[in-house]
Protein backbone atom coordinates (compact mmCIF):
# COMPACT_ATOMS: atom_id res chain seq x y z
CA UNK A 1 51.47 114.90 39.98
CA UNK A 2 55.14 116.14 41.11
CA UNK A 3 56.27 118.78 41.61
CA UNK A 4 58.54 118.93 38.92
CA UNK A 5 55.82 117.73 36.23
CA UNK A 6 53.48 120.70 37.63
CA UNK A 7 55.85 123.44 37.02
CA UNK A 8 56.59 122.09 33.57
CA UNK A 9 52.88 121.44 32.44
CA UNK A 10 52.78 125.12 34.05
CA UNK A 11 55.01 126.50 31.26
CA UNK A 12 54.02 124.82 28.84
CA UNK A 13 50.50 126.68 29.56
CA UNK A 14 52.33 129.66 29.60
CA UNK A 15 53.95 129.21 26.11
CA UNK A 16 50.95 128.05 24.64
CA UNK A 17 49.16 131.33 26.02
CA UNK A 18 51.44 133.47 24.78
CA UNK A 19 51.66 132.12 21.30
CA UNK A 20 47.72 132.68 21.81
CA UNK A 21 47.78 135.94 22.33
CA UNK A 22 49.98 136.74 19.46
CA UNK A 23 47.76 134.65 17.13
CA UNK A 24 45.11 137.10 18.37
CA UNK A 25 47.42 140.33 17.81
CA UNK A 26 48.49 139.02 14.00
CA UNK A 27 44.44 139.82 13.71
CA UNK A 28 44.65 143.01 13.53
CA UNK A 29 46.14 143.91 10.08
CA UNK A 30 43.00 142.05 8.89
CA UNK A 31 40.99 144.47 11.29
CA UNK A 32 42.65 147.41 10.12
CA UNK A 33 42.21 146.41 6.65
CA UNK A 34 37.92 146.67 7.60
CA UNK A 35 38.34 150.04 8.84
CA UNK A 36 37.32 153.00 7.18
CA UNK A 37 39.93 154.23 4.43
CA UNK A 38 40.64 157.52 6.24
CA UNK A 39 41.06 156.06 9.70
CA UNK A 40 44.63 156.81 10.17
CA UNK A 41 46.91 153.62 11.82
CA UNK A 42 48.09 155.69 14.74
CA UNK A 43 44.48 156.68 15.89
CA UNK A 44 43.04 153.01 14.88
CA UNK A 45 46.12 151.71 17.64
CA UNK A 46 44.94 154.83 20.06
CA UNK A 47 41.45 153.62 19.99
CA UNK A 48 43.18 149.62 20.34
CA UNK A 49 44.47 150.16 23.46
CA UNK A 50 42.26 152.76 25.18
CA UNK A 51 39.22 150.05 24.67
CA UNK A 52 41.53 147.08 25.75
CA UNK A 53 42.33 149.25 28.64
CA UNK A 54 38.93 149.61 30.00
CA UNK A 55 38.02 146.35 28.91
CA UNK A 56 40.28 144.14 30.86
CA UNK A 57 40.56 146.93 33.84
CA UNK A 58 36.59 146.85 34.12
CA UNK A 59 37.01 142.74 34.12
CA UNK A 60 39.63 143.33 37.04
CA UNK A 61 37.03 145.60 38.70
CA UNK A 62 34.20 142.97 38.95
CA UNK A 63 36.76 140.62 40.16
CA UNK A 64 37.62 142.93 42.82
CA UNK A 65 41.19 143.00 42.10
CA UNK A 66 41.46 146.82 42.27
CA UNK A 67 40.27 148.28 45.43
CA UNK A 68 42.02 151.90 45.29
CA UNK A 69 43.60 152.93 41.77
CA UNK A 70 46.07 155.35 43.58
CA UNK A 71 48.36 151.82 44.51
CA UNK A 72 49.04 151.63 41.11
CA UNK A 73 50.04 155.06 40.07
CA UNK A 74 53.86 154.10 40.90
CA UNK A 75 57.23 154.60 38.65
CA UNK A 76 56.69 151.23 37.53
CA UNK A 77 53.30 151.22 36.35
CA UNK A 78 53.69 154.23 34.99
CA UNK A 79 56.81 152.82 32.94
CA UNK A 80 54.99 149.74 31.32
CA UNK A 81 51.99 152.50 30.07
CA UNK A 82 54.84 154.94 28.94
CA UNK A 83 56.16 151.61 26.88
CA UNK A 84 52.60 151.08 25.51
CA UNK A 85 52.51 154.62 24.18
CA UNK A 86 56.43 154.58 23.11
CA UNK A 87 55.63 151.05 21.16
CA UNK A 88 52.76 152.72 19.50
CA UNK A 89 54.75 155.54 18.22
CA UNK A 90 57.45 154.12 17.40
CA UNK A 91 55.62 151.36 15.36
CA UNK A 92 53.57 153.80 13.61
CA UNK A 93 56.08 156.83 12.95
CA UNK A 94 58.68 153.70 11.41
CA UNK A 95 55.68 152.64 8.50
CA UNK A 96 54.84 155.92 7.90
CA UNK A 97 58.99 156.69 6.62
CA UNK A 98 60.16 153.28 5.72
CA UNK A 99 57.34 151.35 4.87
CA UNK A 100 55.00 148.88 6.61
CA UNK A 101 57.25 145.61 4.99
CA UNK A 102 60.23 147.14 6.90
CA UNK A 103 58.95 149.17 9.73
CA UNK A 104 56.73 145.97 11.04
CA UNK A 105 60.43 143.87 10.30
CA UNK A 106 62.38 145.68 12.18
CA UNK A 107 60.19 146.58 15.18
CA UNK A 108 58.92 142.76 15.46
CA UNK A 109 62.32 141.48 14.52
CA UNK A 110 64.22 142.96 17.13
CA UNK A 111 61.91 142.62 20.04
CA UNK A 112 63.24 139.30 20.57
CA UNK A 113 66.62 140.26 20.60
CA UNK A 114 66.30 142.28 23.07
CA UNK A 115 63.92 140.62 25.38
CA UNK A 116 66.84 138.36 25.26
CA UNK A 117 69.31 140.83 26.28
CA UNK A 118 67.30 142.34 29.21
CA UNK A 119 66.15 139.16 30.98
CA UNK A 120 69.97 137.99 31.09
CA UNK A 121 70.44 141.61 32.52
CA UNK A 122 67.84 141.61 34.78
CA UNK A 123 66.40 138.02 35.82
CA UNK A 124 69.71 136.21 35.19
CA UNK A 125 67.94 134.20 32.52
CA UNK A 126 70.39 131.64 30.55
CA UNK A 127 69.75 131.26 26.88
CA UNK A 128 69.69 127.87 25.63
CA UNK A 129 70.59 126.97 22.16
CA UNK A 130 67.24 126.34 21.40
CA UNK A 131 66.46 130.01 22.11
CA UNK A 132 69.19 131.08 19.65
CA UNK A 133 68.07 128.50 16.76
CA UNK A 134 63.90 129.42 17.43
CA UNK A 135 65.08 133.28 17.37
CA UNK A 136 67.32 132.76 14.43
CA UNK A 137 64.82 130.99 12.82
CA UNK A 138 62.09 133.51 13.62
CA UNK A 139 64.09 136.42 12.33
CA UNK A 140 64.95 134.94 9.22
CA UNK A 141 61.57 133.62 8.49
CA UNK A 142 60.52 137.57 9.05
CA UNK A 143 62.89 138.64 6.89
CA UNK A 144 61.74 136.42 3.65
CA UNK A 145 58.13 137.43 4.69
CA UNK A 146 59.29 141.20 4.38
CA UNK A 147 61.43 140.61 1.04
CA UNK A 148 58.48 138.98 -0.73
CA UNK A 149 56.63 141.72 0.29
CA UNK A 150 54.56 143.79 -2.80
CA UNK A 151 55.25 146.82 -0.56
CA UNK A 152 57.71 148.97 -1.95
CA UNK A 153 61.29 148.74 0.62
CA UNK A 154 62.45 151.75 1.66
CA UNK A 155 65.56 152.46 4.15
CA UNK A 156 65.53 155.06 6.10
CA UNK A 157 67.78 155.67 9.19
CA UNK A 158 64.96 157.45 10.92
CA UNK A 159 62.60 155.15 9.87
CA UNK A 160 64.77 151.71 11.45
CA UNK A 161 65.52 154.34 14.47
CA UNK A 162 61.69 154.33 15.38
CA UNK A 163 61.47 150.97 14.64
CA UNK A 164 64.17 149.67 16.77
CA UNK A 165 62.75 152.02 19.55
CA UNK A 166 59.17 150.17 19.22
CA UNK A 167 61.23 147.08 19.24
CA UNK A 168 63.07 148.04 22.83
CA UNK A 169 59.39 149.34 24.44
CA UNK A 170 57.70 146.38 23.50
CA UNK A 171 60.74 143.98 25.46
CA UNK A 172 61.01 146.65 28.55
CA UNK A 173 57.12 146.54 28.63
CA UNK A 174 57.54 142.17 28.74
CA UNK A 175 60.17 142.43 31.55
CA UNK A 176 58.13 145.39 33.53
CA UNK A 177 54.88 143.75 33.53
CA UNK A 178 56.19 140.53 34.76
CA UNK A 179 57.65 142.20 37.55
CA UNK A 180 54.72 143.65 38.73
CA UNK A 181 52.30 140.84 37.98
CA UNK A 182 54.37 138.71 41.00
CA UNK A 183 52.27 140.98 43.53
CA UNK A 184 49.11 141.98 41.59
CA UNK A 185 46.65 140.69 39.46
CA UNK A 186 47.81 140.45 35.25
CA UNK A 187 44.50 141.50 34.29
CA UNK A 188 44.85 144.78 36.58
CA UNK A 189 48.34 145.74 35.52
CA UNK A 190 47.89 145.35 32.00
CA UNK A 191 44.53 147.23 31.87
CA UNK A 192 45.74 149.77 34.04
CA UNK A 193 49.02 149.99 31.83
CA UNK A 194 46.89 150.49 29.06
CA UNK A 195 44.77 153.83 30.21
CA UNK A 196 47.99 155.30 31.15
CA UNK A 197 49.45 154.67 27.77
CA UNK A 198 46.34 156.29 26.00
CA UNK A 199 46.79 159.11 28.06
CA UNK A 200 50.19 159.61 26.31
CA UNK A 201 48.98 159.00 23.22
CA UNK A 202 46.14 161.14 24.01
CA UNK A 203 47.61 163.94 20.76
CA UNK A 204 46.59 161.76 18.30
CA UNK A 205 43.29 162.88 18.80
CA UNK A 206 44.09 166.39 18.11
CA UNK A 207 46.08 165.70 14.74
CA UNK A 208 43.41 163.15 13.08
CA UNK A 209 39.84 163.19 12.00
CA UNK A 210 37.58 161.00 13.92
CA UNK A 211 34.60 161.23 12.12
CA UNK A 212 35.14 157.98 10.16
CA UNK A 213 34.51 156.60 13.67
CA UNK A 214 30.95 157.25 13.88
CA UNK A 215 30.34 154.87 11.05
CA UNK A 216 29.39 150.65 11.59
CA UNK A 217 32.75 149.80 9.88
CA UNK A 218 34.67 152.47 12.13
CA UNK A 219 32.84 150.79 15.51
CA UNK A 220 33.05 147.08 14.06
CA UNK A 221 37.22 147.58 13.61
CA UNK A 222 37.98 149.22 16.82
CA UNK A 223 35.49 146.99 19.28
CA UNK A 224 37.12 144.36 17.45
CA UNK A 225 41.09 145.90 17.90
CA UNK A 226 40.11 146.70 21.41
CA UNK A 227 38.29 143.75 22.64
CA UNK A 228 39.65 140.70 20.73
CA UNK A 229 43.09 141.71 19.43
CA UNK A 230 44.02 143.95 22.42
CA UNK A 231 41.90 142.92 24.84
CA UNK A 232 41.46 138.97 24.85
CA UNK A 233 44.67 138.86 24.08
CA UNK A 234 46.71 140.88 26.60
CA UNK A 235 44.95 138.49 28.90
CA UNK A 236 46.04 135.46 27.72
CA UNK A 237 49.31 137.28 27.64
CA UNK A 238 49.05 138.28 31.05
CA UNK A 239 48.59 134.64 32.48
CA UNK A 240 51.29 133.10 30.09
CA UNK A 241 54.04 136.02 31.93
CA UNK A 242 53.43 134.13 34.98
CA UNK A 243 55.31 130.69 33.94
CA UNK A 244 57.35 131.91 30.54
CA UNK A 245 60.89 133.64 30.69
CA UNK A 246 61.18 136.88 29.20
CA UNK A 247 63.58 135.98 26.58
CA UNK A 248 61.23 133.36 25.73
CA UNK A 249 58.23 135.68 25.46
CA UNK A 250 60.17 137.68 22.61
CA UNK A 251 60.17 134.75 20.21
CA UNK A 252 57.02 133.23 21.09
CA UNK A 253 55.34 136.69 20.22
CA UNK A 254 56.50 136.23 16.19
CA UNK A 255 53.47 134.13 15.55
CA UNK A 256 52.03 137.42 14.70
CA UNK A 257 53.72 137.78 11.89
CA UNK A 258 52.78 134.33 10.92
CA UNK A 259 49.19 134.53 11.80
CA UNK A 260 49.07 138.06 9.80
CA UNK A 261 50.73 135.75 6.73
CA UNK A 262 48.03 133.31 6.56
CA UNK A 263 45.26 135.73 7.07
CA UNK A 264 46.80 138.02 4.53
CA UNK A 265 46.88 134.91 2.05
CA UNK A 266 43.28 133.41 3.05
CA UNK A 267 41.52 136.24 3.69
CA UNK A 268 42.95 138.86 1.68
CA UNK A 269 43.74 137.07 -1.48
CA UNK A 270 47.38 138.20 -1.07
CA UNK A 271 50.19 136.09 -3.22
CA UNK A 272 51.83 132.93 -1.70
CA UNK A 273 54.95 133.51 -2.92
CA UNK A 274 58.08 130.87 -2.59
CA UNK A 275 59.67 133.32 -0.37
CA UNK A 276 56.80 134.15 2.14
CA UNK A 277 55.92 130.32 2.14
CA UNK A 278 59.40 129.33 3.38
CA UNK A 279 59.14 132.18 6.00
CA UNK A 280 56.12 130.99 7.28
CA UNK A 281 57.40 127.62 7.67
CA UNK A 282 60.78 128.64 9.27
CA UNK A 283 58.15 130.91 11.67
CA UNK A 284 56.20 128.01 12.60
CA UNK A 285 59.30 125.64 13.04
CA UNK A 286 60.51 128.16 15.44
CA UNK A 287 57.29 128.01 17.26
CA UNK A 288 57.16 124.58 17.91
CA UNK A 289 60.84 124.52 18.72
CA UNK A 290 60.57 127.48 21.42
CA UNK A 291 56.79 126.12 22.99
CA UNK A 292 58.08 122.30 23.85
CA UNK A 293 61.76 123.38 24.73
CA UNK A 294 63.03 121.95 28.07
């Protein structure tokens, strides 16, 4: 094989490992919807990462890719956990004012954007046409999913603020990570990442109830958030950062919206509406566009 064909069959991994992992994130509106009622969202994505965290840091342990934990308490590390928690609140505080139909929109919608933005800042990335159709695509199939909603729409300025700021920590954390991963392992940056961001997050704890956790649906959701929609998935994430450009990363992630869709439809019994079908399928097209472009 040349050398050429290796690098592409290389990204191509990549893409396809990324669109994994957010296939495994758009799992977890199905997970939340298991939880207890009272579990509040913010704790439920507390819990998410805190597990992933020492999930995927304990796998980078028996690998013995961490030999002394005080290497990776630097600026940068500290960053991409400081993006973890700032994602997380932002996310959370934007349903909680505008509504989960345009809080998720707006945070999800934007990330691309400005993945986009900060790899042409920062790793002199060039974006192709085909990034600007897939993202166009993307964001418009987003939007129809949102407008065919049966949540109620709400704007709110502080609302789309908090939103927009979950969309920004979630690209900085994309451009961060990759950074670091070029001289240590994925697995141990992104589980490290994690504790550090639950340690910012750590006041949720002190403003919710936990006892809904001590219950087999309360331990089924969040081993499931942690492990599988957190955990698996940063992983997969991890490796695909390797290979994939940063602005590339951003629109690749929107197949969790999609996957949330078709769970939301199939498992859920939500509507198919006209609207949220043709979103879905200008979501996928976007996918396939993004994932086999040269």
């Amino acid at each position: 094989m040349s050398e050429n064909n290796k690098d592409i069959n290389e990204v191509l991994k990549g893409r396809v490992l990324i669109v994994a992992a957010a296939i495994l994130w758009g799992t977890s509106g199905a997970a939340q919807a298991y939880a207890p009622i009272e579990a509040s969202p913010a704790l439920l994505g507390t819990f998410r990462i805190l597990i992933a965290g020492i999930f995927i840091t304990s796998f980078s342990v028996i690998k013995n890719q961490i030999k002394n934990f005080r290497c990776f308490f630097t600026p940068f590390l500290l960053l991409t956990g400081l993006c973890q928690a700032m994602f997380q609140f932002g996310y959370f505080s934007a349903i909680k004012i505008t509504g989960v139909a345009v809080g998720a929109m707006v945070a999800i919608g934007c990330s691309p954007v400005f993945s986009g933005i900060l790899g042409v800042l920062f790793d002199r990335e060039k974006l192709s046409i085909n990034w600007f159709i897939s993202t166009f695509l993307a964001v418009s199939g987003l939007f129809l999913l949102m407008i065919s909603s049966n949540d109620s729409v709400k704007i709110e300025t502080a609302g789309i603020l908090f939103a927009i700021l979950a969309g920004f920590s979630y690209a900085l954390f994309t451009l961060v990570a990759k950074r670091l991963i070029k001289s240590r392992s994925e697995d141990s940056v992104i589980g490290v990442s994690f504790l550090i961001g639950t340690v910012f997050m750590a006041f949720f704890f002190f403003i919710y109830p936990i006892n809904w956790l001590f219950t087999p649906r309360g331990i089924g959701a969040v081993l499931y958030l942690g492990i599988i929609s957190a955990g698996l998935s940063y992983m997969c994430y991890g490796r695909g950062l390797k290979s994939v450009k940063v602005s590339t990363v951003g629109t690749l992630t929107l197949a969790e919206p999609l996957t949330a869709a078709f769970l939301g439809i199939f498992l859920l019994n939500e509507p198919l509406t006209f609207l949220s079908g043709i979103g879905m399928i200008f979501i996928l097209v976007s996918q396939v566009i993004m994932v086999f472009n040269k």
